[in-house]
Protein backbone atom coordinates (compact mmCIF):
# COMPACT_ATOMS: atom_id res chain seq x y z
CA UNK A 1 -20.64 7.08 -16.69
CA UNK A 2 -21.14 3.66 -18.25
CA UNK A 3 -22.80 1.97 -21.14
CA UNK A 4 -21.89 4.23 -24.41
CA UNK A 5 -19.34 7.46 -23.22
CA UNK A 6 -15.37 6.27 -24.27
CA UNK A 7 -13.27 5.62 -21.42
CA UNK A 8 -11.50 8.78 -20.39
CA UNK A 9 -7.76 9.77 -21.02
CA UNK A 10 -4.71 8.81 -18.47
CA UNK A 11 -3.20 12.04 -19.95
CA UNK A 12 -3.27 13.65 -16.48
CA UNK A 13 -1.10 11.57 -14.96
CA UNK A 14 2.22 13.15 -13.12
CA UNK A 15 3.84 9.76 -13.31
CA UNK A 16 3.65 6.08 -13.98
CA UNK A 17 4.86 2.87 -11.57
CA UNK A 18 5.32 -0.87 -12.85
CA UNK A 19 5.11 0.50 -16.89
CA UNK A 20 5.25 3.05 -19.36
CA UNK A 21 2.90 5.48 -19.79
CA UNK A 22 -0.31 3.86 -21.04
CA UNK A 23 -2.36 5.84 -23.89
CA UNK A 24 -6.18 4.94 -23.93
CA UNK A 25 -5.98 4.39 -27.88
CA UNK A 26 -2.90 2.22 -27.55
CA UNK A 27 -5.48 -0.03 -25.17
CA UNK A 28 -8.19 -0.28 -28.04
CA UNK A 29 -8.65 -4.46 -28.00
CA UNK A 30 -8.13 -4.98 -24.61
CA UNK A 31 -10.40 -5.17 -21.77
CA UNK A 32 -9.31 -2.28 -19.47
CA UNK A 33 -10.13 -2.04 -15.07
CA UNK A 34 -9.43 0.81 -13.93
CA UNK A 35 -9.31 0.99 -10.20
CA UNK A 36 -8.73 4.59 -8.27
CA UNK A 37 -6.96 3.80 -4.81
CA UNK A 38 -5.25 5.69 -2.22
CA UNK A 39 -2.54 3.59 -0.51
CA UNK A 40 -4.15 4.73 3.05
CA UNK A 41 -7.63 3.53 2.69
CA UNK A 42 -8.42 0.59 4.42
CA UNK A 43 -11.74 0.40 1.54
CA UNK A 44 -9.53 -0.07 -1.21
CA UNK A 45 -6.89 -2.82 1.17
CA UNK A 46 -9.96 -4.97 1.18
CA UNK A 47 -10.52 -5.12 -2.21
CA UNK A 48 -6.81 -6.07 -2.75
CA UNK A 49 -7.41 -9.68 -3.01
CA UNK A 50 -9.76 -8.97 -6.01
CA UNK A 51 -8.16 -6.76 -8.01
CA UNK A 52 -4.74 -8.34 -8.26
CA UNK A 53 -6.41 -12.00 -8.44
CA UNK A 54 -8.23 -10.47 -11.73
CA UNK A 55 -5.01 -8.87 -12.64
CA UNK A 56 -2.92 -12.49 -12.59
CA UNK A 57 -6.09 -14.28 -13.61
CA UNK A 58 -7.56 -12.58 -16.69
CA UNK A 59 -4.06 -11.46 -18.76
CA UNK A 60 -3.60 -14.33 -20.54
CA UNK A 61 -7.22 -13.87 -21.70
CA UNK A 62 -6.55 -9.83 -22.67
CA UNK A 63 -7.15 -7.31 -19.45
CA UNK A 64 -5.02 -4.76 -18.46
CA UNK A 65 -5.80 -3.58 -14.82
CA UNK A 66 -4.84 -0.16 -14.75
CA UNK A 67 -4.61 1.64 -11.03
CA UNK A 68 -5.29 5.28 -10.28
CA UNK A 69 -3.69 6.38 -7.37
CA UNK A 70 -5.18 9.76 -6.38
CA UNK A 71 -3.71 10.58 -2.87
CA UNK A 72 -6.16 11.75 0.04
CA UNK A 73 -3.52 13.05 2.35
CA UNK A 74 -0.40 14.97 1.51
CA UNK A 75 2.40 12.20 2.60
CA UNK A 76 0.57 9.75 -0.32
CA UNK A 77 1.96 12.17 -3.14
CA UNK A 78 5.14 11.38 -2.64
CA UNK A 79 5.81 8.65 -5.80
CA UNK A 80 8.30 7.00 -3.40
CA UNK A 81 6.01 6.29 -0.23
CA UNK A 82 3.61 5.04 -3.55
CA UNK A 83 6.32 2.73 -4.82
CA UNK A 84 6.75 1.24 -1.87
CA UNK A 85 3.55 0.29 -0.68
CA UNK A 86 2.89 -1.18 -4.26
CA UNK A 87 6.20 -3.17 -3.47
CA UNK A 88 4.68 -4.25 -0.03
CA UNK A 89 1.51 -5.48 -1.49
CA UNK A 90 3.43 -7.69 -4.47
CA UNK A 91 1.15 -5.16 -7.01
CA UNK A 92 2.33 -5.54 -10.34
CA UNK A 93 0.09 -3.76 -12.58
CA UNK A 94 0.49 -0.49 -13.84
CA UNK A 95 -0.43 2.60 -11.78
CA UNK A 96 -0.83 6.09 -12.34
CA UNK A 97 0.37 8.44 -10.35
CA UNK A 98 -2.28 11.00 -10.18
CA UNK A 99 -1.66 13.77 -7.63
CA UNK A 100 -3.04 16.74 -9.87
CA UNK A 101 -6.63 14.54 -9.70
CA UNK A 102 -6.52 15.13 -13.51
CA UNK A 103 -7.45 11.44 -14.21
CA UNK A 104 -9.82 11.64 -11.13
CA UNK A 105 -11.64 14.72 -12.81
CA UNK A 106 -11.66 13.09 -16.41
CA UNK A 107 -13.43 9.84 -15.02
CA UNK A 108 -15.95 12.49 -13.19
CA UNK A 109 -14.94 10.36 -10.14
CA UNK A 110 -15.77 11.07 -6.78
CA UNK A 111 -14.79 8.06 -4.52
CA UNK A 112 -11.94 5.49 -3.12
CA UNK A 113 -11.89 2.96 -4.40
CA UNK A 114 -13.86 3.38 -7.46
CA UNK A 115 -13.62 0.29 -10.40
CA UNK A 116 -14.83 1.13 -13.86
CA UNK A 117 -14.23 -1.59 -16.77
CA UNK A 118 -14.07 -0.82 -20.57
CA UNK A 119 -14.70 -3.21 -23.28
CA UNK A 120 -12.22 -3.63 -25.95
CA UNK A 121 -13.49 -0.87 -27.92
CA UNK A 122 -12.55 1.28 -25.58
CA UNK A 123 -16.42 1.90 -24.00
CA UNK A 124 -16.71 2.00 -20.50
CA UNK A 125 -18.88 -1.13 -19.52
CA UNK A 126 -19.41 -0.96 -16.34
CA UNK A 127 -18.32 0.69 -12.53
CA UNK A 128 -19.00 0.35 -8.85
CA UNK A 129 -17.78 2.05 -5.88
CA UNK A 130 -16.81 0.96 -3.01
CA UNK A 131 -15.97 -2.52 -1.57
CA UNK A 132 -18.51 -5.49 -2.22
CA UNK A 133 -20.03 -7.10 -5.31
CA UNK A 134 -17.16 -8.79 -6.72
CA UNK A 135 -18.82 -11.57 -8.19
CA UNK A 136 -20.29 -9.31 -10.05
CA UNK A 137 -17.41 -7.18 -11.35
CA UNK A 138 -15.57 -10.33 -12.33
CA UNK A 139 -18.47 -11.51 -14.03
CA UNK A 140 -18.65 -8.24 -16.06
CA UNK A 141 -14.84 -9.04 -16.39
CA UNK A 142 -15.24 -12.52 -17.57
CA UNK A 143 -17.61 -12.19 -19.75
CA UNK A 144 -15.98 -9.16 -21.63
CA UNK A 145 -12.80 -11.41 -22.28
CA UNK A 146 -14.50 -14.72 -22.99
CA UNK A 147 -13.38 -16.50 -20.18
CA UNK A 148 -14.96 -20.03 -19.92
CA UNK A 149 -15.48 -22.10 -16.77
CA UNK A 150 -15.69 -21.19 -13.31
CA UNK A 151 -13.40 -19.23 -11.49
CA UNK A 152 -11.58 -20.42 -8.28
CA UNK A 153 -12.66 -18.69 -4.98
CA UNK A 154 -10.00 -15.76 -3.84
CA UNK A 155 -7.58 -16.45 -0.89
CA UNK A 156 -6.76 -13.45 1.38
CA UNK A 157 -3.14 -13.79 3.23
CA UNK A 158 -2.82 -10.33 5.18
CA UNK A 159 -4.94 -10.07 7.87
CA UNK A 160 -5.73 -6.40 7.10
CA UNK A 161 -7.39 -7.18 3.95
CA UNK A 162 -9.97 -9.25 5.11
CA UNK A 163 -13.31 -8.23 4.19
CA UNK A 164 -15.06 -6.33 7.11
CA UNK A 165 -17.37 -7.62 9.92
CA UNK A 166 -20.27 -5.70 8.77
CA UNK A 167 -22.88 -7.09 11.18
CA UNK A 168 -20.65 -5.98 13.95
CA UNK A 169 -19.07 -2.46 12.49
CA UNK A 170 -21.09 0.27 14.42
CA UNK A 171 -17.95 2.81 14.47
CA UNK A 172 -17.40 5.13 10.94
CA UNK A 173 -14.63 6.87 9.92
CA UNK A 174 -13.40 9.21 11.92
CA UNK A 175 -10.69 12.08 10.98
CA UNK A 176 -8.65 13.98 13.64
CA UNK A 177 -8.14 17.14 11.47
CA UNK A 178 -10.51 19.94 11.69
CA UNK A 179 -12.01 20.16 8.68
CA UNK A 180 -13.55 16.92 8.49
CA UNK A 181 -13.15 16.04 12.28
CA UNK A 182 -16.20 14.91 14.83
CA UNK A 183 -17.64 13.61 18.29
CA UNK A 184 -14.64 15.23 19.53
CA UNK A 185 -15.04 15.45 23.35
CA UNK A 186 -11.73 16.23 25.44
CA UNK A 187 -13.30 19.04 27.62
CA UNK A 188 -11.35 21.99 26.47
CA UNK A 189 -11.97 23.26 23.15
CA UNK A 190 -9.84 22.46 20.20
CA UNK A 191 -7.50 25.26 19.39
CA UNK A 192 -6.70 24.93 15.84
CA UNK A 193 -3.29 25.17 14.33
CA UNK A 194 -1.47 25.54 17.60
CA UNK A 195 -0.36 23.36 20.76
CA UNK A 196 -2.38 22.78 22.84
CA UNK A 197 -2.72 20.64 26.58
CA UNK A 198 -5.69 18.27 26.37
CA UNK A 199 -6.76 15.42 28.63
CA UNK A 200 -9.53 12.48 27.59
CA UNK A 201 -12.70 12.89 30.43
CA UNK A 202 -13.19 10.06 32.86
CA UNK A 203 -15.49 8.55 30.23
CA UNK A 204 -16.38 8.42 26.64
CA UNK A 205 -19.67 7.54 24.92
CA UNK A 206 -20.15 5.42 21.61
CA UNK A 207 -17.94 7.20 19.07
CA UNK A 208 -16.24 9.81 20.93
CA UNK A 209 -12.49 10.61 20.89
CA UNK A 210 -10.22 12.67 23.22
CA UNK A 211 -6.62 13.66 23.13
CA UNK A 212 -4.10 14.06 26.06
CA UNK A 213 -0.87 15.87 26.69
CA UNK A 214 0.44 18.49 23.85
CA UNK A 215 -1.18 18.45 20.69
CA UNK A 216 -1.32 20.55 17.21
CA UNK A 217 -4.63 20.07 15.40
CA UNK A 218 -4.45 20.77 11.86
CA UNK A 219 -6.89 20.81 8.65
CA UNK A 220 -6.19 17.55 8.18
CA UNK A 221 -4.51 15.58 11.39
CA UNK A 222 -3.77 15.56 15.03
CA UNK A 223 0.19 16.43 15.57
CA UNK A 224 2.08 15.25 18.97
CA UNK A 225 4.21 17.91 19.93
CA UNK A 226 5.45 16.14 23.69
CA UNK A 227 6.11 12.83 24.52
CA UNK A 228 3.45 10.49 26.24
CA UNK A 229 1.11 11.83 24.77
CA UNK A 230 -2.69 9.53 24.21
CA UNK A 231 -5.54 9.16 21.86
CA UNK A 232 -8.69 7.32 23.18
CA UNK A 233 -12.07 6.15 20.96
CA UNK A 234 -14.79 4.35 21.85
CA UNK A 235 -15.46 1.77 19.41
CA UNK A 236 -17.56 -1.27 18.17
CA UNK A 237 -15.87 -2.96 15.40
CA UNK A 238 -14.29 -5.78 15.25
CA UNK A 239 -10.84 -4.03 13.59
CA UNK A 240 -9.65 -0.37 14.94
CA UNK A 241 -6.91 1.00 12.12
CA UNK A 242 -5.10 4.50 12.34
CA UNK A 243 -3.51 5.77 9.99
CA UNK A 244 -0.96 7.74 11.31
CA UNK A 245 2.96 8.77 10.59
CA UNK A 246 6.07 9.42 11.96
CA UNK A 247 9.82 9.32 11.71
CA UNK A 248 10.21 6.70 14.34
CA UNK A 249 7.88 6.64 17.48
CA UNK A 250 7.26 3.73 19.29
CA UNK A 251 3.45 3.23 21.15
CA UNK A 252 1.23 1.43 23.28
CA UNK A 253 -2.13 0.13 23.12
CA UNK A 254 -4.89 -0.77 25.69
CA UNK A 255 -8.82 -2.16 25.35
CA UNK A 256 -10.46 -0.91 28.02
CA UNK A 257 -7.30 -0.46 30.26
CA UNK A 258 -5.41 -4.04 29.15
CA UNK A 259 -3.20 -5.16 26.91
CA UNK A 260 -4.76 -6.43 23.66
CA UNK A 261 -3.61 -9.92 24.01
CA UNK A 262 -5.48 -12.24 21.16
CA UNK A 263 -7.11 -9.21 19.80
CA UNK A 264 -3.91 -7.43 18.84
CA UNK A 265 -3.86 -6.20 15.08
CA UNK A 266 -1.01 -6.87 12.43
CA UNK A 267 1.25 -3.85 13.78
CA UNK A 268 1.35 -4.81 17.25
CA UNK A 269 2.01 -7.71 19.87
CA UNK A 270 -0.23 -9.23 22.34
CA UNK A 271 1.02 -6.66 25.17
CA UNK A 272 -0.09 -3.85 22.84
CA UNK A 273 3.47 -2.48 21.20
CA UNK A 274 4.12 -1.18 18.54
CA UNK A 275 6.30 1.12 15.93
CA UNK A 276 5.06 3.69 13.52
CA UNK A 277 7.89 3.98 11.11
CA UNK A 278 6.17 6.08 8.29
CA UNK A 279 2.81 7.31 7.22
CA UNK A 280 0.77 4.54 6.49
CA UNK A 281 -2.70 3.15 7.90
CA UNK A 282 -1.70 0.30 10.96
CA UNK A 283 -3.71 -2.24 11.95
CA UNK A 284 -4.04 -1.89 16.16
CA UNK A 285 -7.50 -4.29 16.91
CA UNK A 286 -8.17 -7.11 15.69
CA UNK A 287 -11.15 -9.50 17.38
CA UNK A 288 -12.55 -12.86 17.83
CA UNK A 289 -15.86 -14.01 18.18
CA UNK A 290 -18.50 -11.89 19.74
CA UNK A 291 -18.10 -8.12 19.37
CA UNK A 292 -18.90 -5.29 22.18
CA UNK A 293 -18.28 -1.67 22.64
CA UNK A 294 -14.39 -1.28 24.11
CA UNK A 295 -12.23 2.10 24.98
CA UNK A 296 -9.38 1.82 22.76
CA UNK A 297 -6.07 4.01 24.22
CA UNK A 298 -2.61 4.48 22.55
CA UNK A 299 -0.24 6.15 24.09
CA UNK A 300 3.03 7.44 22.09
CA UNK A 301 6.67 7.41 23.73
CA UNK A 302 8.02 9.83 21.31
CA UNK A 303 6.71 13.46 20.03
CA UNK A 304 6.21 13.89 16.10
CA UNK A 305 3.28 11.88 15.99
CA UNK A 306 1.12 12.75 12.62
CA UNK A 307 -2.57 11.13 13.43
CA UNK A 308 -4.95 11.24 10.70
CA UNK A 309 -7.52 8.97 10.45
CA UNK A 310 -9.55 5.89 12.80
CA UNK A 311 -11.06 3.38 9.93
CA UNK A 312 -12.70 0.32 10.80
CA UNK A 313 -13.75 -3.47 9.72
C-alpha cells in the first residue's frame, strides 16, 4: 500500500489523545508516520524508543507522528486505560483512538505495530511491520524532510523496551483464551466458559502451559475464580511478560522452583513479588548471560485474576 495510493483518512477515529482531531488534507506539506499500536503488545513497547526519538527529533524539520491505537483486547478500549499508558510512556504525539478498527480497515492493515510514512503530498512512501529495520525507516524519514547529517544512536531507559534477544527467543506468543489458545497440557480438559479445578502435571515440555486451582477460560483469557491459584510455562527466552489484569491481586513468581533473584523483570523483586494493579502487559523474567529452558510458576494470592497473554524477548 505504498509508492502512489494517498494516505488513507483518520475519519474513523472514536476519539483523539494529546491533539485535535487531525484531517489528512490539513497534513498536506508535512511528512506524516503513522504507527498502529496496542498499549499491550510488547512488539510495539520495543519500538518505543524509535518512534518517539523520531517524533522529538524530526518536528522541527516538518513530521507529524501520528499513532493508531487499535485495541486487541477489550480492557484497551477504554480511552482512559489509553491515556494513561500514553502518560506512563512520556508519549506526546497525537493518537487516535480507534476502537471501531475504522482507521485499521482504511489503511488495509493487518498487524501491531504497523509504520507507514507519507510524503508531504500526502502519498504514502513507505511501511513495515513489525519491530526491526529502523535505520531504515528513519532513513526513509530523513530523507523525506531533508534532514542533513547523521543522526545520534537511540538510548532505551525502561528495561521492557529493550530490543529482544533473538538468538535466544525459542518461546512464541502464547494466549490463554480459547480461541487462539495452544500446547495447553493440564490433564483435564479445558471446559470453556465455566470454572473449572485444574492442576499443572509433574512436568512440562518446551512450550507447554498448565493451570491450577479454579479457573474460567474464556474466548479470550484465563479468569481466577479462587485464591492461590498458579500458571506454569516452560520457556526459553531471555524475558517472560504476561499480560494480565486485575483490581488488586498480589503474586509470586518462581524459575524452576526459586525465587527469580537477578533475573527478576521490571514488575517484580528479586524474591519473585509482585502486584497486578490493572490490565496491562508486566514484565516477570528478565536474564543475564547465557539462556536455557526454565519452568516459570506464578502463583496469585487473590481471585479476579484476568490472564491473557505470555509474550517474550
Amino acid at each position: 500500500m505504498t509508492g502512489s495510493q494517498p494516505m488513507p483518512s483518520f475519519g474513523g477515529a472514536t476519539a483523539w489523545l494529546n491533539s485535535p482531531p487531525l484531517d489528512t488534507e490539513a497534513l498536506r506539506g508535512h511528512v506524516v508516520a503513522v504507527d498502529f499500536c496496542t498499549f499491550s503488545c510488547i512488539n510495539w513497547i520495543r519500538t518505543l524508543p524509535h518512534i518517539s526519538a523520531w517524533a522529538h527529533r524530526y518536528e522541527r524539520d516538518g513530521l507529524v507522528m501520528v499513532g493508531v491505537h487499535s485495541p486487541e483486547f477489550a480492557f484497551e478500549r477504554d480511552i482512559d486505560a489509553v491515556a494513561d499508558a500514553l502518560k506512563e510512556r512520556n508519549i506526546r504525539y497525537p493518537v487516535a483512538i480507534d476502537n471501531d478498527f475504522a482507521v485499521w480497515s482504511a489503511f488495509d492493515n493487518n498487524y501491531w505495530p504497523a509504520l507507514y510514512i507519507a510524503d508531504d503530498s500526502g502519498v504514502l512512501r513507505y511501511h513495515h511491520y513489525g519491530e526491526g529495520s529502523y535505520e531504515q525507516s528513519e532513513s526513509v524519514i530523513r530523507q523525506l524532510v531533508g534532514a542533513d547529517g547523521i543522526p545520534e544512536p537511540i538510548s532505551v531507559d525502561r528495561a521492557d523496551e529493550i530490543e529482544a534477544d533473538w538468538n535466544a527467543l525459542k518461546s512464541p506468543e502464547t494466549y490463554l483464551g480459547y480461541e487462539r489458545a495452544q500446547h495447553f497440557v493440564s490433564p483435564s480438559d479445558a471446559i470453556l466458559d465455566q470454572s473449572h479445578s485444574y492442576a499443572i502435571p509433574p512436568q512440562l515440555d518446551s512450550n507447554q502451559w498448565a493451570l491450577s486451582g479454579a479457573w474460567t477460560i474464556g474466548s479470550h483469557s484465563a479468569s481466577l475464580d479462587e485464591p492461590n491459584g498458579q500458571l506454569a510455562y516452560r520457556f526459553h527466552a531471555r524475558d517472560l511478560h504476561l499480560v494480565m489484569g486485575s483490581a488488586g491481586a498480589s503474586f509470586r513468581v518462581t524459575i524452576d522452583g526459586r525465587p527469580p533473584g537477578a533475573a527478576h523483570g521490571l514488575d517484580v523483586d528479586e524474591d519473585g513479588n509482585g502486584f497486578v494493579s490493572k490490565p496491562r502487559l508486566y514484565q516477570l523474567i528478565r536474564q543475564f548471560g547465557s539462556i536455557v529452558e526454565h519452568t516459570f510458576e506464578i502463583t496469585f494470592y487473590d481471585r479476579g485474576v484476568d490472564a491473557y497473554v505470555f509474550t517474550f524477548g
